[in-house]
Protein backbone atom coordinates (compact mmCIF):
# COMPACT_ATOMS: atom_id res chain seq x y z
CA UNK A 1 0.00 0.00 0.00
CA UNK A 2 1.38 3.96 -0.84
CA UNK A 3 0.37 6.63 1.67
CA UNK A 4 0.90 9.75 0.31
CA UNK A 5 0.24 12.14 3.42
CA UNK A 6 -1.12 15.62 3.16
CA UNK A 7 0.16 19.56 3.24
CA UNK A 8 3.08 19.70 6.01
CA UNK A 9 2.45 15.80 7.24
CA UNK A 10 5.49 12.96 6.82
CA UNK A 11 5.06 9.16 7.79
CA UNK A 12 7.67 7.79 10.07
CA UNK A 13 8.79 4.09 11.45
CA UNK A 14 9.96 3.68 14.28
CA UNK A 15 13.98 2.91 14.39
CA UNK A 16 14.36 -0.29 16.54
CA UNK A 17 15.40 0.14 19.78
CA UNK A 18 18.36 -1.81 21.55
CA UNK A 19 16.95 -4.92 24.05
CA UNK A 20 19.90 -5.03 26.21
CA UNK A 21 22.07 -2.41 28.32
CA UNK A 22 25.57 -1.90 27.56
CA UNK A 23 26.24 -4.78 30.36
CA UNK A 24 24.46 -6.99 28.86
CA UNK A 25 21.54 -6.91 30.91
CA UNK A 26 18.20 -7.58 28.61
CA UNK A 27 15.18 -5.51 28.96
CA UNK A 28 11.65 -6.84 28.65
CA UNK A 29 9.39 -4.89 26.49
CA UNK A 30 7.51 -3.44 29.45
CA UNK A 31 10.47 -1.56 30.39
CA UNK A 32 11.78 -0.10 27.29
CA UNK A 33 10.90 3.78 26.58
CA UNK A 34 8.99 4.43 23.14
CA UNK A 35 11.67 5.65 20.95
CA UNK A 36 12.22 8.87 19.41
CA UNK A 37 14.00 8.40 16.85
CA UNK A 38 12.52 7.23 13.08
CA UNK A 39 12.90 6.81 9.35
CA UNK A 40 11.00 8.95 7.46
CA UNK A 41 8.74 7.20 4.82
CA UNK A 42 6.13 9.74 3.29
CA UNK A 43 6.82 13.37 3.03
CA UNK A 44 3.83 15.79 2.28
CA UNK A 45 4.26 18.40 -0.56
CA UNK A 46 3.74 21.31 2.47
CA UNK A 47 2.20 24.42 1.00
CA UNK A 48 -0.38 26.93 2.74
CA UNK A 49 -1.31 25.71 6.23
CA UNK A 50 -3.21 27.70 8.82
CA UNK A 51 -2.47 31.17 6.36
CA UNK A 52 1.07 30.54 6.59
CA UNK A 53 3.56 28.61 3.59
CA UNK A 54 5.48 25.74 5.12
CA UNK A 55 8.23 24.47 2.88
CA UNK A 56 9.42 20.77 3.54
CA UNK A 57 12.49 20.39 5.03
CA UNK A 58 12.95 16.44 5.26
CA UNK A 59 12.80 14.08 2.67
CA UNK A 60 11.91 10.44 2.62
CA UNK A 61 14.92 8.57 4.38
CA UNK A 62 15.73 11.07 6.67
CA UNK A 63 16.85 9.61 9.93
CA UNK A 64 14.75 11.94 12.76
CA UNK A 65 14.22 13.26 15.95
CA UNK A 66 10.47 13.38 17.24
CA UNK A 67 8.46 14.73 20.36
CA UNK A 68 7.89 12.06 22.84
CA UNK A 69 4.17 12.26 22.24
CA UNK A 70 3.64 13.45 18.56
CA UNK A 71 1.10 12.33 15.77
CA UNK A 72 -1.13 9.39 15.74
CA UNK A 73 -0.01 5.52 15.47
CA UNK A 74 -1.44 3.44 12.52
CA UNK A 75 -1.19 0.15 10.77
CA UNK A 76 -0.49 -0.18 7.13
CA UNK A 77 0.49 -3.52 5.76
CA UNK A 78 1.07 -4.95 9.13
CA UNK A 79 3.75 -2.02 10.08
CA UNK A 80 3.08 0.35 12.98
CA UNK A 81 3.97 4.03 11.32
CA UNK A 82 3.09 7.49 12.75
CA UNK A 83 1.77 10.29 10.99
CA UNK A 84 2.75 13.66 12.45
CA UNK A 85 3.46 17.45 11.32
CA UNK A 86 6.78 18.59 10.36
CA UNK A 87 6.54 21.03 13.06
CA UNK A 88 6.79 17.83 15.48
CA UNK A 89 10.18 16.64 14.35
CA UNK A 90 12.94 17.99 16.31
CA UNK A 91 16.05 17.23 14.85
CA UNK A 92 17.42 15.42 11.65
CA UNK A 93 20.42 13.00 12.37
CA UNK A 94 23.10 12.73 10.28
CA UNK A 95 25.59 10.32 10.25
């Protein structure tokens, strides 16, 4: 299936996040933190929102930053993704 979100919107997955500490110690999934950090999947085409032009700033593949809290969880094929605005991502990681 193709999403192809809307005005300043991108589609994100979730990067994996590591199961055990640096000790070696491995953490059930009731203990690990949501993490904040994603590949992006689906960029919107930005444009006019709330009277004021948003140009895009990440691309699809971007490696990202997010608030804790941000957009709204979906499944799409039988992958968890989030949808949220561009406004929501904090910080692009490069490597």
């Amino acid at each position: 299936m193709t999403i192809k979100p809307l005005f300043d919107r991108i589609v994100i997955k979730e990067v994996e996040n590591a199961t055990k500490t640096s000790s070696g110690l491995v953490l059930p999934d009731s203990a690990q933190e949501k993490p904040q950090m994603a590949k992006v999947l689906a960029v919107g085409p930005g444009g006019t929102v709330d009277g004021k032009e948003v140009v895009m700033q990440i691309k699809v593949g971007d490696i990202v930053l997010y608030n804790k809290y941000a957009g709204s969880d979906f499944k799409l094929d039988g992958e968890e993704v989030t949808i949220l605005k561009q406004s929501d991502v904090l910080a692009i990681v490069e490597k």
